[in-house]
Protein backbone atom coordinates (compact mmCIF):
# COMPACT_ATOMS: atom_id res chain seq x y z
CA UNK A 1 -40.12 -73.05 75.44
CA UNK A 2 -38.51 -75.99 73.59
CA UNK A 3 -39.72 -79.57 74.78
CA UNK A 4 -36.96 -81.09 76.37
CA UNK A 5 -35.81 -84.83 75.99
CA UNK A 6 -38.74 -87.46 76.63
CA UNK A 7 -38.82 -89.69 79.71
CA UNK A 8 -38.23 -93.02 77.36
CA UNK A 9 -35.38 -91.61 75.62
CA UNK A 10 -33.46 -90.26 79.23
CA UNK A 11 -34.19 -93.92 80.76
CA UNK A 12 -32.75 -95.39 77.47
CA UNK A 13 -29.38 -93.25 77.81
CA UNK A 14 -28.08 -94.67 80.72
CA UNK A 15 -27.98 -98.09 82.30
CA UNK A 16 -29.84 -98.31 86.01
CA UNK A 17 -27.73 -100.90 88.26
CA UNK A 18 -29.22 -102.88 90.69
CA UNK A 19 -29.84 -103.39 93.41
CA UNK A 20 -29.87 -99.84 95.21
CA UNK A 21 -26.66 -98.91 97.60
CA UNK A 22 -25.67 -97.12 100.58
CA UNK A 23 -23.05 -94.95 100.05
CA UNK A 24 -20.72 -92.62 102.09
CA UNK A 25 -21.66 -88.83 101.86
CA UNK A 26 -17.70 -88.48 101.66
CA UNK A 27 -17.57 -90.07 98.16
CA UNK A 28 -20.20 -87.82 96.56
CA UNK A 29 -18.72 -85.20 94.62
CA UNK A 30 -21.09 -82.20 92.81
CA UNK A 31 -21.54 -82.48 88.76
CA UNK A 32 -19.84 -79.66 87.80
CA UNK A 33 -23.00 -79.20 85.38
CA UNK A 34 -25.32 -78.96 88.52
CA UNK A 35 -23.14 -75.57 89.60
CA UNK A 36 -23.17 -73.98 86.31
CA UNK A 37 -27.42 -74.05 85.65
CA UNK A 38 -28.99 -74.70 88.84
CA UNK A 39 -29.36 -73.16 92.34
CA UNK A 40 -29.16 -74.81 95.56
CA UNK A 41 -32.04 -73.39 97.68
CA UNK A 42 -34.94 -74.86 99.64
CA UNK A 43 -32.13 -76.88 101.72
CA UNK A 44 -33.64 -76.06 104.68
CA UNK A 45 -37.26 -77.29 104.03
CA UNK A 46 -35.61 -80.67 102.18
CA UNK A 47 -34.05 -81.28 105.33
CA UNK A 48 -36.90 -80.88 107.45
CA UNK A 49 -38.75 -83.51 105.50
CA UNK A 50 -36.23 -85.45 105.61
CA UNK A 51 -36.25 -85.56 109.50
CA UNK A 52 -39.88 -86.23 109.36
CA UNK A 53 -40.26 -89.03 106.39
CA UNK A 54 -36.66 -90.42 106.13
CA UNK A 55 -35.09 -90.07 102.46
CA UNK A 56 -38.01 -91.04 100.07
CA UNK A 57 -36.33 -91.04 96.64
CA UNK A 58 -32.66 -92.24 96.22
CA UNK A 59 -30.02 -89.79 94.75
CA UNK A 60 -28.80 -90.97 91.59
CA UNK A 61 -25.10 -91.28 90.95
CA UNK A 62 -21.74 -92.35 88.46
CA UNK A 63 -18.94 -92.99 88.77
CA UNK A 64 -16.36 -90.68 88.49
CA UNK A 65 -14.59 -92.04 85.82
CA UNK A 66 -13.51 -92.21 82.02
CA UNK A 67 -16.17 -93.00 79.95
CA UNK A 68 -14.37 -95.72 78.93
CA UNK A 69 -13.75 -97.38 82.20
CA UNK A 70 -17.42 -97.01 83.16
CA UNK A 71 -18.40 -98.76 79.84
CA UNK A 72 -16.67 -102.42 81.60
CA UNK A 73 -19.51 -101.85 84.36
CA UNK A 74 -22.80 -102.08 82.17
CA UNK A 75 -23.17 -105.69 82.91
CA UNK A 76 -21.96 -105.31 86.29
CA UNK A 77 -23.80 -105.59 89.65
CA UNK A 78 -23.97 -102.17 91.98
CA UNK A 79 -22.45 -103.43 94.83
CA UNK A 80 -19.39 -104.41 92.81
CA UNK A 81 -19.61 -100.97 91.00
CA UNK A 82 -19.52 -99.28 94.45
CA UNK A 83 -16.34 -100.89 95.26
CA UNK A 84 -14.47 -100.94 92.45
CA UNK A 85 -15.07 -96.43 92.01
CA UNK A 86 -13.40 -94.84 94.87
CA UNK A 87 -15.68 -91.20 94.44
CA UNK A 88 -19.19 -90.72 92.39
CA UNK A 89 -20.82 -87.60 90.64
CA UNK A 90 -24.24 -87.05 91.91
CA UNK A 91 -26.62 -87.37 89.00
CA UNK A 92 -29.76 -86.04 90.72
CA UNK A 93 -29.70 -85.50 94.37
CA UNK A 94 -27.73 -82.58 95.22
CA UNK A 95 -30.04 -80.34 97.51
CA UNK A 96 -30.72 -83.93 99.07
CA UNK A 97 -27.19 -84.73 99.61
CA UNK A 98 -26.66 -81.27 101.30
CA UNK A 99 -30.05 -81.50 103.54
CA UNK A 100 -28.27 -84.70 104.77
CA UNK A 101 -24.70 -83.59 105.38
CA UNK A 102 -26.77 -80.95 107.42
CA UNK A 103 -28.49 -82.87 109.26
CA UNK A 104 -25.66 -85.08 110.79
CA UNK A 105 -26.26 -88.81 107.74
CA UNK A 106 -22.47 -90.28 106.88
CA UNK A 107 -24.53 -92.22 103.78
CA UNK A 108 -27.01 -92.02 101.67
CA UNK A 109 -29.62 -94.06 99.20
CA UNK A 110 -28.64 -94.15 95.84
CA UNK A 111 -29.06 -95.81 92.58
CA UNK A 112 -25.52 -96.17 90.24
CA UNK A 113 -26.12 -95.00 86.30
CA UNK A 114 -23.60 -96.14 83.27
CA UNK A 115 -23.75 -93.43 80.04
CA UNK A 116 -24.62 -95.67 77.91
CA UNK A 117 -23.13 -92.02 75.63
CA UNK A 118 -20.87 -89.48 76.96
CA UNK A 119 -22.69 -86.69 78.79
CA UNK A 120 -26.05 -89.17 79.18
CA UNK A 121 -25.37 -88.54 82.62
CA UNK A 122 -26.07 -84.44 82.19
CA UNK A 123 -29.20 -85.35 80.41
CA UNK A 124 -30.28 -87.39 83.87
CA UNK A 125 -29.10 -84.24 85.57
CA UNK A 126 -31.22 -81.64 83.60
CA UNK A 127 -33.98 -83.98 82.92
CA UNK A 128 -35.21 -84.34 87.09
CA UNK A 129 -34.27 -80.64 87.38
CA UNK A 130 -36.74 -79.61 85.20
CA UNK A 131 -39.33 -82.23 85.54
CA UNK A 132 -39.14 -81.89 89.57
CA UNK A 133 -38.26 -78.38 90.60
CA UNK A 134 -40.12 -74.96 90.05
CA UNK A 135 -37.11 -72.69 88.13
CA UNK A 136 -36.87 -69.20 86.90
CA UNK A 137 -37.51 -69.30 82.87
CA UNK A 138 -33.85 -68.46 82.23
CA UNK A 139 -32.37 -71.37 83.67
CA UNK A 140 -34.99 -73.61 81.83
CA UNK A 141 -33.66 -71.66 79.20
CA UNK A 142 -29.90 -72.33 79.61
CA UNK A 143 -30.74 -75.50 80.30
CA UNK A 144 -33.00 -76.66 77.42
CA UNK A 145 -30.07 -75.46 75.23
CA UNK A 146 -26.92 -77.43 76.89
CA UNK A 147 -30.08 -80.51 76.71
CA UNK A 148 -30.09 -80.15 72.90
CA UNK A 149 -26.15 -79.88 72.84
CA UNK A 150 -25.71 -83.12 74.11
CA UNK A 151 -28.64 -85.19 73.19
CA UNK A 152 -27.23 -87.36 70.48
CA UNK A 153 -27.92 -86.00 66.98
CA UNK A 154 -29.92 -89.49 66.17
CA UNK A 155 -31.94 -88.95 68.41
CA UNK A 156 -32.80 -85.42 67.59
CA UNK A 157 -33.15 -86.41 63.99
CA UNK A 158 -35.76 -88.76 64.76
CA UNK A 159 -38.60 -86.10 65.67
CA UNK A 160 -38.13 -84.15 62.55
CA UNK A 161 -39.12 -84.16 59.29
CA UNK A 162 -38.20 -86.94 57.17
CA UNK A 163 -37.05 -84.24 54.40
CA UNK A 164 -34.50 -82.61 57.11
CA UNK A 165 -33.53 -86.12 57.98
CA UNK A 166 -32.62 -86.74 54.40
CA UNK A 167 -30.85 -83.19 53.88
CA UNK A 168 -28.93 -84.07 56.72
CA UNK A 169 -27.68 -87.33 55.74
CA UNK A 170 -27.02 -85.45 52.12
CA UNK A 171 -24.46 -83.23 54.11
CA UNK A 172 -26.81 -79.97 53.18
CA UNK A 173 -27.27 -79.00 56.44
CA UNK A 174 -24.95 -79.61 59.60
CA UNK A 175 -25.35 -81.07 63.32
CA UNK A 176 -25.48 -77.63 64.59
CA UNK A 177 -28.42 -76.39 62.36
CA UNK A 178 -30.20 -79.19 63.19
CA UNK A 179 -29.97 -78.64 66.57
CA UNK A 180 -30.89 -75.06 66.16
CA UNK A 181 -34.31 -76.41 64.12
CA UNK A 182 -35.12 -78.66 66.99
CA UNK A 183 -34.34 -76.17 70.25
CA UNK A 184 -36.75 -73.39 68.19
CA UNK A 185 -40.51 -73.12 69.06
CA UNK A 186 -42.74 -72.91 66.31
CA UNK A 187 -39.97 -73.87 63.71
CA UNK A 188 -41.75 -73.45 59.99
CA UNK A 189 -40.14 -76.90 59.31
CA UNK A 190 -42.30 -76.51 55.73
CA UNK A 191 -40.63 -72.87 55.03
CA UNK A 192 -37.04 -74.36 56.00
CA UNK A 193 -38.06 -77.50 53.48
CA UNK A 194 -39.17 -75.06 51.20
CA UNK A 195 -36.00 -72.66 50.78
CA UNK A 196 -33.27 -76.01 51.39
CA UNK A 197 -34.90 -77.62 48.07
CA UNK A 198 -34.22 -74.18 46.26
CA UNK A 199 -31.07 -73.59 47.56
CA UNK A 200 -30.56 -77.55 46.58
CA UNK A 201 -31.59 -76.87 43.01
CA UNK A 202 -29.67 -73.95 42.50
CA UNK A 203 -26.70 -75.90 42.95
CA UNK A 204 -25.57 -75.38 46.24
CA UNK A 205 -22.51 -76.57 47.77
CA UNK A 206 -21.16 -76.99 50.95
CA UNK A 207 -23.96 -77.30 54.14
CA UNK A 208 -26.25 -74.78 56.11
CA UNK A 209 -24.33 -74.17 59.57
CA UNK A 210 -26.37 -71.96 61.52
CA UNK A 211 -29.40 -69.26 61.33
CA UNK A 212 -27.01 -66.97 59.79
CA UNK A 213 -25.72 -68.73 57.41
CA UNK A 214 -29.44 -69.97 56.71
CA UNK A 215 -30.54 -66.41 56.50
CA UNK A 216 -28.01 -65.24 53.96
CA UNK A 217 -28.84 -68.08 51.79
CA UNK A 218 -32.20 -67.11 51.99
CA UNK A 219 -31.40 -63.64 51.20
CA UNK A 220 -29.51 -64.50 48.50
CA UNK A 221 -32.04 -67.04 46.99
CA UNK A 222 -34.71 -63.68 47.28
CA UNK A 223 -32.02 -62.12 45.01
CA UNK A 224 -32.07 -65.15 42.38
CA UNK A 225 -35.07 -65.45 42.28
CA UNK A 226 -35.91 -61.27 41.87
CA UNK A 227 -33.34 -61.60 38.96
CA UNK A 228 -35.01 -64.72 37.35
CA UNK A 229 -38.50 -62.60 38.12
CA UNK A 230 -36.88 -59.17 36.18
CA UNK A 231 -35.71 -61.66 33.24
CA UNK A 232 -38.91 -63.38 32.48
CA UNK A 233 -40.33 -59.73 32.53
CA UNK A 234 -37.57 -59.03 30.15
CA UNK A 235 -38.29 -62.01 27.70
CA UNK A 236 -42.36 -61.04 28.44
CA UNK A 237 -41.61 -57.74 27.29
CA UNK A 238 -39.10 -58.87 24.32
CA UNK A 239 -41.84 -61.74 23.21
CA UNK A 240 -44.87 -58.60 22.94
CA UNK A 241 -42.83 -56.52 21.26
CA UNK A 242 -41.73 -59.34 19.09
CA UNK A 243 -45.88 -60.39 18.25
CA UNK A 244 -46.42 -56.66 17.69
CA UNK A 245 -43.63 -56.34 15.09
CA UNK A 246 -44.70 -59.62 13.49
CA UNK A 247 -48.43 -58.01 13.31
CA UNK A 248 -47.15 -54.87 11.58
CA UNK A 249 -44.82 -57.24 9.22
CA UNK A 250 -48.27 -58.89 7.86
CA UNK A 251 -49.87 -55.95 7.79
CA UNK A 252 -47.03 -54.70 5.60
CA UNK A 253 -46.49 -57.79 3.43
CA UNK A 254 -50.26 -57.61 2.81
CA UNK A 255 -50.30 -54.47 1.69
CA UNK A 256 -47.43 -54.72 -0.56
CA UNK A 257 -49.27 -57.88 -1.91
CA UNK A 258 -52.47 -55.58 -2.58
CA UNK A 259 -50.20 -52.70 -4.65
């Protein structure tokens, strides 16, 4: 399985305001993201620690706004935050926030995030799903990959290669193939470096898209490369024959010279 985005880089994404609110269950709405990868179970047994030990950990919310709005509220104070939004996305929290509407709470703890990028918020979201529940390995799986898709290409860049970085930035290869080098296990960064400089010194215009598209070139380099292999064979075979003809021209001019 891929390694998904480091603690450091998640915390950086988004800005934590202070201090922690109170906020009506009402105004919570589900991240639409939360739906689509992971399931709500366990509510029951959430719930009944939460009637013995209160709510420990604080859900973690945003507003539910343009990214653009929510960008004026960086600097801003929580309290100020929580009036100004009318309704909030839960970031992390949901199983809490429906252990709570079951047991009979009108608010809950939470702490409000600003994306400091559009869809940091999703990384918060997968991030404490799969650092804090047990999940089946397909919806790590689904989830690792929509984690790479949004995970800003910088940042991505950063933990590979500096050769990939600078076949990047030369437009050889595109965002997407990048992302497919980093979400792969085992990636033979050295084989990929390896083929991208041939394919560069062939001549090769236009940028690497996907495995594919990698795969063809490769292919097709194979093919160059068996052709160059069959000529210098060729011109091996051309130079012998050449030596042996020069051979039997001595021998000939010698013996004319001896008649």
């Amino acid at each position: 399985m891929a390694k998904h985005t480091s603690n450091d880089e998640i915390l950086f994404s988004v800005k934590y305001l202070n201090p922690f609110v109170e906020i009506e269950i009402d105004r919570l709405v589900p991240h639409p993201l939360n739906k689509e990868i992971f399931p709500m179970v366990d509510i029951d047994s959430i719930a009944e620690s939460i009637r013995q030990h209160g709510v420990i950990e604080p859900i973690v919310i945003r507003p539910k706004a343009d990214f653009e709005e929510m960008q004026k509220f960086l600097d801003s104070n929580a309290e100020i935050c929580l009036k100004y939004f009318e309704q909030f996305f839960i970031c992390a929290g949901h199983r809490r926030v429906e252990a709570l509407k079951r047991l009979g709470y009108k608010t809950a703890p939470a702490r409000i995030i600003i994306p400091r990028f559009k869809g940091a918020d999703e990384l918060i979201l997968i991030h404490e799903n799969l650092n804090q529940r047990i999940l089946s390995p397909g919806t790590v799986l689904k989830a690792t990959r929509i984690e790479r898709r949004i995970t800003p290409i910088e940042v991505i860049l950063s933990k590979l290669p500096g050769k990939i970085r600078e076949y990047y930035k030369r437009g050889l290869i595109s965002d997407k193939f990048v992302r497919i080098l980093a979400s792969q296990e085992n990636t033979s960064y050295e084989e990929v470096i390896d083929t991208l400089e041939k394919i560069r010194k062939l001549g090769f215009e236009g940028r690497v898209s996907s495995s594919i598209e990698f795969e063809n070139l490769k292919q097709k380099l194979k093919e160059k490369e068996d052709e160059i292999k069959k000529l210098l064979q060729e011109k091996e075979r051309v130079d012998r024959e050449k030596e042996r003809l020069e051979k039997e021209k001595n021998i000939l001019e010698s013996s004319i010279r001896r008649l």
